[in-house]
C-alpha atoms as a PDB file:
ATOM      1  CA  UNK A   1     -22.667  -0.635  19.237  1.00  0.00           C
ATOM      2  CA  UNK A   2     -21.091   2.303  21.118  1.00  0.00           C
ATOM      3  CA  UNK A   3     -22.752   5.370  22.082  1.00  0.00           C
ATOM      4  CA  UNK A   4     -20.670   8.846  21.021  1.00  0.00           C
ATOM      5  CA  UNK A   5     -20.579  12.250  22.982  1.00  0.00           C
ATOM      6  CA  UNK A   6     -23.702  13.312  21.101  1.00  0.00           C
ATOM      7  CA  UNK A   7     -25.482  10.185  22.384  1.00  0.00           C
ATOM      8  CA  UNK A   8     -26.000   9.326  18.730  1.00  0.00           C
ATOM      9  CA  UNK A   9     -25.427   5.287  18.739  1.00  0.00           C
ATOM     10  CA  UNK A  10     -22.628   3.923  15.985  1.00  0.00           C
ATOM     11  CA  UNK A  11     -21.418   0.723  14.734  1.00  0.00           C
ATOM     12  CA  UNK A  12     -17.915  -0.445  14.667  1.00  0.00           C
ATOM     13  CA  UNK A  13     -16.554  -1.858  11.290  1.00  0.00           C
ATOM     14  CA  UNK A  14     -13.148  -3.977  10.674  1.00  0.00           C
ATOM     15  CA  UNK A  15     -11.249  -1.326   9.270  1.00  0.00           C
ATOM     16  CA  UNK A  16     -12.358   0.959  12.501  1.00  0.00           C
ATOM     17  CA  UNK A  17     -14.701   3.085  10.378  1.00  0.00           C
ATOM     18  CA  UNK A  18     -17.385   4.482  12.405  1.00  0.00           C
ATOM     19  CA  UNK A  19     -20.900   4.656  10.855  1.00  0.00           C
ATOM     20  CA  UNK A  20     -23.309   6.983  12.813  1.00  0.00           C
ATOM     21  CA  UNK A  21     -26.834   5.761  12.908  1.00  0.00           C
ATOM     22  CA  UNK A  22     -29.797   7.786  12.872  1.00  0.00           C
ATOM     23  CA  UNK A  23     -30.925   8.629  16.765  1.00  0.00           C
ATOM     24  CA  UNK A  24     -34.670   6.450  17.077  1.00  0.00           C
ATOM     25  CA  UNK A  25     -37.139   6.855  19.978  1.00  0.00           C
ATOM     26  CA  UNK A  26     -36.696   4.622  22.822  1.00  0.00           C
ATOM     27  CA  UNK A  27     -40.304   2.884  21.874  1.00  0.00           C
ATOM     28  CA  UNK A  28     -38.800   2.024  18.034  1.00  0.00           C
ATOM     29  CA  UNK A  29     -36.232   0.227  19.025  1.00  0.00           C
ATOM     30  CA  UNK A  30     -37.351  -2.558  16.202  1.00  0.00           C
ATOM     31  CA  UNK A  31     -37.256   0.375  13.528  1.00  0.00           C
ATOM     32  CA  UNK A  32     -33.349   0.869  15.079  1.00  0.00           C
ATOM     33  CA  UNK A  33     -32.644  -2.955  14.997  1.00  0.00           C
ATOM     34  CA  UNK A  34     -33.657  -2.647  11.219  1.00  0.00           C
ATOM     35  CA  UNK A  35     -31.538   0.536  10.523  1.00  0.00           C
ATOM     36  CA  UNK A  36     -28.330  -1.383  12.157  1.00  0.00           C
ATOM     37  CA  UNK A  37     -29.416  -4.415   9.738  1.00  0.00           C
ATOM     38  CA  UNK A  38     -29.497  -2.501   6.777  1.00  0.00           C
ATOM     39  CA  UNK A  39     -26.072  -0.573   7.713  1.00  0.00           C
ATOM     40  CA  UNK A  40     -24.414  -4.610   8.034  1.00  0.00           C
ATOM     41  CA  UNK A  41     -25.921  -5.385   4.627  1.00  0.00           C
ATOM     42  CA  UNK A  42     -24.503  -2.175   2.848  1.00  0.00           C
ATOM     43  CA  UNK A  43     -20.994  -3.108   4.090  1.00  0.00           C
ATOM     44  CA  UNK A  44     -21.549  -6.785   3.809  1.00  0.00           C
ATOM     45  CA  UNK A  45     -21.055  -7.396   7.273  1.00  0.00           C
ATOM     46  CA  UNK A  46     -22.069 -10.291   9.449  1.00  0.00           C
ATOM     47  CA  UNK A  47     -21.047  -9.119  12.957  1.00  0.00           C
ATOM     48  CA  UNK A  48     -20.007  -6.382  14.984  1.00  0.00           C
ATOM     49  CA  UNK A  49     -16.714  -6.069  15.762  1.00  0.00           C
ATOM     50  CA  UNK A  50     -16.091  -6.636  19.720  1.00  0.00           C
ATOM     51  CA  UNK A  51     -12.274  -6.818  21.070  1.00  0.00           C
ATOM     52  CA  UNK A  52     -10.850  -9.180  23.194  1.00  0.00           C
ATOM     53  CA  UNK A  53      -8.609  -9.107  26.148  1.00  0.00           C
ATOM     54  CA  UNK A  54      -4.689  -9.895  25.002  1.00  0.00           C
ATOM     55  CA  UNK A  55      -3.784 -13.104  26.618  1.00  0.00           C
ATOM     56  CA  UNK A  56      -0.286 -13.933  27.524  1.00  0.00           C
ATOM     57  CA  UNK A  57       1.243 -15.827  24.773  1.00  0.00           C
ATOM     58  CA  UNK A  58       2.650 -19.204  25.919  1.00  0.00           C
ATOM     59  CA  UNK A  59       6.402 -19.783  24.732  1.00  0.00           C
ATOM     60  CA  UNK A  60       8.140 -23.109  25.195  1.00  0.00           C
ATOM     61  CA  UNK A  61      11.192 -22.580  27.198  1.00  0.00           C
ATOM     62  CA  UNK A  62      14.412 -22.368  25.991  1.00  0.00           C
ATOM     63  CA  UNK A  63      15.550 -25.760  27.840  1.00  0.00           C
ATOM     64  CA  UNK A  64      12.822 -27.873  26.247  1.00  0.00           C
ATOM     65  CA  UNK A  65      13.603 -26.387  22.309  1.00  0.00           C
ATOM     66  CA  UNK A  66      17.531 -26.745  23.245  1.00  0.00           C
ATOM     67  CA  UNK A  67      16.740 -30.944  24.333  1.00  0.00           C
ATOM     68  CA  UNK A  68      14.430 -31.426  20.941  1.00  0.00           C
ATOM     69  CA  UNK A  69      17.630 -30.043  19.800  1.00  0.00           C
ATOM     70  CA  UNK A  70      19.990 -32.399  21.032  1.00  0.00           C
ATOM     71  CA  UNK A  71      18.098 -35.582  20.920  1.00  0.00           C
ATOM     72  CA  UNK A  72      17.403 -34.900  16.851  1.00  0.00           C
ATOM     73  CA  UNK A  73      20.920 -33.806  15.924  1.00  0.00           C
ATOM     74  CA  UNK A  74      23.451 -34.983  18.869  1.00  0.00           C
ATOM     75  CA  UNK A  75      26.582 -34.088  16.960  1.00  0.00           C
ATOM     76  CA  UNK A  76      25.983 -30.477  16.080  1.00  0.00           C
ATOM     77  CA  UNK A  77      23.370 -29.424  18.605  1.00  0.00           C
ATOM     78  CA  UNK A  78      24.602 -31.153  21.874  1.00  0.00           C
ATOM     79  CA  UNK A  79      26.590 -30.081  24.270  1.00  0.00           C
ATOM     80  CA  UNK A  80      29.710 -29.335  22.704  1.00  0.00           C
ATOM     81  CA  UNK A  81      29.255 -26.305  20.828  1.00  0.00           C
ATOM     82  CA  UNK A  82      30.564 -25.971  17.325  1.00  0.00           C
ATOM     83  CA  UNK A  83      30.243 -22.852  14.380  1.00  0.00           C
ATOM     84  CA  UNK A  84      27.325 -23.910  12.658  1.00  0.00           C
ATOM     85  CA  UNK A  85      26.132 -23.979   8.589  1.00  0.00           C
ATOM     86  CA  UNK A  86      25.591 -20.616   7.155  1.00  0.00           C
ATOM     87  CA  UNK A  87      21.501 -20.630   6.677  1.00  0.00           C
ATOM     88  CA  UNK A  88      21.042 -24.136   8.996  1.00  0.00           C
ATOM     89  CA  UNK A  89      18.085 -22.343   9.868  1.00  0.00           C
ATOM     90  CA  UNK A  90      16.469 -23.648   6.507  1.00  0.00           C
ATOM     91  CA  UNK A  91      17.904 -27.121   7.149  1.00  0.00           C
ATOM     92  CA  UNK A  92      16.307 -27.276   9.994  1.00  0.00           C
ATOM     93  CA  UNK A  93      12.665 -26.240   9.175  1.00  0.00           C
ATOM     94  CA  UNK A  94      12.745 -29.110   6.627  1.00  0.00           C
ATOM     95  CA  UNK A  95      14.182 -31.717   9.425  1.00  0.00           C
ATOM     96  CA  UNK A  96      12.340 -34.233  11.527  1.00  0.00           C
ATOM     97  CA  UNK A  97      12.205 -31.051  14.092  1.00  0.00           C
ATOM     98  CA  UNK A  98       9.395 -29.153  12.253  1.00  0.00           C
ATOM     99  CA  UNK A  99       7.166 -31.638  13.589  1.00  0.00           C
ATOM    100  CA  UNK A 100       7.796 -31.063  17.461  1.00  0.00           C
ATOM    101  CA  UNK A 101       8.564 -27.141  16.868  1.00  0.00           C
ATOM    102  CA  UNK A 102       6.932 -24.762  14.750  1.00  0.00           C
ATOM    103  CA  UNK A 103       9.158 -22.320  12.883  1.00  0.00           C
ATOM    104  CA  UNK A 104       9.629 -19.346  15.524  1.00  0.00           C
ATOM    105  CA  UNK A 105      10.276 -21.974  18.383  1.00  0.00           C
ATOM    106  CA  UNK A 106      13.584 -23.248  15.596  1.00  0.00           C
ATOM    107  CA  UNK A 107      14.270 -19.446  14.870  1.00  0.00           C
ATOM    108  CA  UNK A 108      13.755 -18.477  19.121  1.00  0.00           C
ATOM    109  CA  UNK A 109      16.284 -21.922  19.552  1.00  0.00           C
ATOM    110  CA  UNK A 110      19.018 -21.139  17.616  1.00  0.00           C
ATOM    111  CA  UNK A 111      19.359 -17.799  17.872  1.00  0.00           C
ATOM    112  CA  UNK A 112      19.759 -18.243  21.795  1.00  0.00           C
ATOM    113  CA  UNK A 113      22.336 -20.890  20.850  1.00  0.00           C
ATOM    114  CA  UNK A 114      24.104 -18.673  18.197  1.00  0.00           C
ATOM    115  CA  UNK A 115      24.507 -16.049  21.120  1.00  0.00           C
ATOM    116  CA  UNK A 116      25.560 -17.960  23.704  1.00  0.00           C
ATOM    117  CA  UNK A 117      29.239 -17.438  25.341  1.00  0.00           C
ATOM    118  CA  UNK A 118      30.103 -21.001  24.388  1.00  0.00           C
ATOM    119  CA  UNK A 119      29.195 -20.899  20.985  1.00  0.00           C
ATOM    120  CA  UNK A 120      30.616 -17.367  20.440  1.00  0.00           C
ATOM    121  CA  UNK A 121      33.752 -18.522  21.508  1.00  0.00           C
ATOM    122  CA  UNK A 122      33.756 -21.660  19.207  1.00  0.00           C
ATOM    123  CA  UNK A 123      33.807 -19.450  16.578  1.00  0.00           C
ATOM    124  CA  UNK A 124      37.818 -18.945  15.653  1.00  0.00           C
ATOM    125  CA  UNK A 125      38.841 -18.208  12.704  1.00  0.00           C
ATOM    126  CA  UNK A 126      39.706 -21.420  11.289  1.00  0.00           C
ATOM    127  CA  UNK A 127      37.144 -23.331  12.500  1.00  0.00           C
ATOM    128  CA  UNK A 128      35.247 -25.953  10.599  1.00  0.00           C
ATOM    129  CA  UNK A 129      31.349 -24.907  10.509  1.00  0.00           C
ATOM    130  CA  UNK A 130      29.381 -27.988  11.034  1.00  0.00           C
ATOM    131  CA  UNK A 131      25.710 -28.853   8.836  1.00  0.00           C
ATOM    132  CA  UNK A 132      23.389 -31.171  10.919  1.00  0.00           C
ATOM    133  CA  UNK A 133      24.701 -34.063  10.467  1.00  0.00           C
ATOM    134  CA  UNK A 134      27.557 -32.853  11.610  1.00  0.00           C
ATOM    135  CA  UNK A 135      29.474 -32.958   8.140  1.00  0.00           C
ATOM    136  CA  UNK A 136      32.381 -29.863   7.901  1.00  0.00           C
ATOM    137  CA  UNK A 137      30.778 -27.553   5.371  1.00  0.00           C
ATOM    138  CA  UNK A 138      33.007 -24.338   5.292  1.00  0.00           C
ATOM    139  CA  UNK A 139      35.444 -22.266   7.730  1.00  0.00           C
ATOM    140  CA  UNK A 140      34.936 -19.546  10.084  1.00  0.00           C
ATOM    141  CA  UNK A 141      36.342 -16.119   8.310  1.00  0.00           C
ATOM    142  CA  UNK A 142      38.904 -13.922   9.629  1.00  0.00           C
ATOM    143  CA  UNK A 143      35.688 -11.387   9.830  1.00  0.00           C
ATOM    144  CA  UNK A 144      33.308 -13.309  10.987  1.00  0.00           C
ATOM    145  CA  UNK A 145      35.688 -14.462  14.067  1.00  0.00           C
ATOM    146  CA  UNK A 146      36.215 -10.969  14.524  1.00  0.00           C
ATOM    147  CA  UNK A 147      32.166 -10.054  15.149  1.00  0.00           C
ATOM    148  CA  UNK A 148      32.330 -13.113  17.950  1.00  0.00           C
ATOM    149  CA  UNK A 149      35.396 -11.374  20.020  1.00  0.00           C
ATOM    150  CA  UNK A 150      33.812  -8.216  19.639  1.00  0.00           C
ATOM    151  CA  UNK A 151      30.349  -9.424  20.876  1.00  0.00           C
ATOM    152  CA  UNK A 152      32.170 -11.058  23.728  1.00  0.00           C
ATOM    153  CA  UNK A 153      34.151  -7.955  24.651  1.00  0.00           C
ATOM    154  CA  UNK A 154      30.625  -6.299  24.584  1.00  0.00           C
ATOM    155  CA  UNK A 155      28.811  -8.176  26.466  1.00  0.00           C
ATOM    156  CA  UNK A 156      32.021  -8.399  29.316  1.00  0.00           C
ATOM    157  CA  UNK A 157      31.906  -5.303  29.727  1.00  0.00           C
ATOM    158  CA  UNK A 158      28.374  -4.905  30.362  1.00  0.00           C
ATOM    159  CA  UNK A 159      28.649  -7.746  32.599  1.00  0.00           C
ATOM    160  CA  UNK A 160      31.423  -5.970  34.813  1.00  0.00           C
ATOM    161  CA  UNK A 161      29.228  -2.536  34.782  1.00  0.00           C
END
């Protein structure tokens, strides 16, 4: 319960709707606990909402996610960095991975990969895109070769700023 400006007690619902509740006498305060009660039933409530302090989430660093990586598929996601499979991203949620990592630890993982220097530069055009078994499954386009100089001339020139 929170007490307004006109000292006229309310209770807070889920959808942050504030119900104002008849001021009682400080001697009722059984007649107010049954007034709050009957408020709860009419919205079907069972408790008041409270909040809670945010606590830190916890993220797995990158050098953990990046060995589950390796040690599950050595060939494509070891230390030689090749262009990977269009959409590997769905390969990999439905790999023996899944079970160690949950689905925005894979997504967090390969997209620091994916803009890494080394793998940027992998990317020529040309260049055989690998699946996870490290099976050639397509080229790298003329366009899509393009996108990985020009990120690399980006960030190179933030780097000499």
């Amino acid at each position: 319960m929170k007490n307004t400006e006109n000292n006229q007690p309310q209770v807070v619902v889920k959808k942050k709707r504030r119900i104002n509740i008849p001021q009682a006498p400080a001697s009722n305060n059984e007649k107010l606990a049954t007034i709050i009660e009957e408020k709860r039933t009419q919205l079907s409530l069972t408790s008041v909402k409270q909040s809670r302090p945010k606590t830190p989430s916890s993220q797995r660093p990158l050098h953990e996610i990046f060995a589950i990586f390796e040690a599950a598929f050595p060939k494509t996601l070891g230390k030689t960095f090749h262009p990977l499979k269009i959409g590997i991203h769905k390969d990999l949620m439905q790999s023996v991975v899944r079970e160690q990592l949950n689905h925005r630890e894979c997504r967090r993982g390969l997209h620091a990969r994916m803009r890494s220097f080394r793998y940027l530069e992998a990317c020529q055009t040309g260049a055989q895109r690998l699946d996870l078994e490290g099976n050639p499954c397509g080229e790298v386009t003329a366009e899509q070769a393009h996108y990985a100089s020009e990120q690399l001339a980006k960030r190179n020139v933030q780097k000499d700023a």
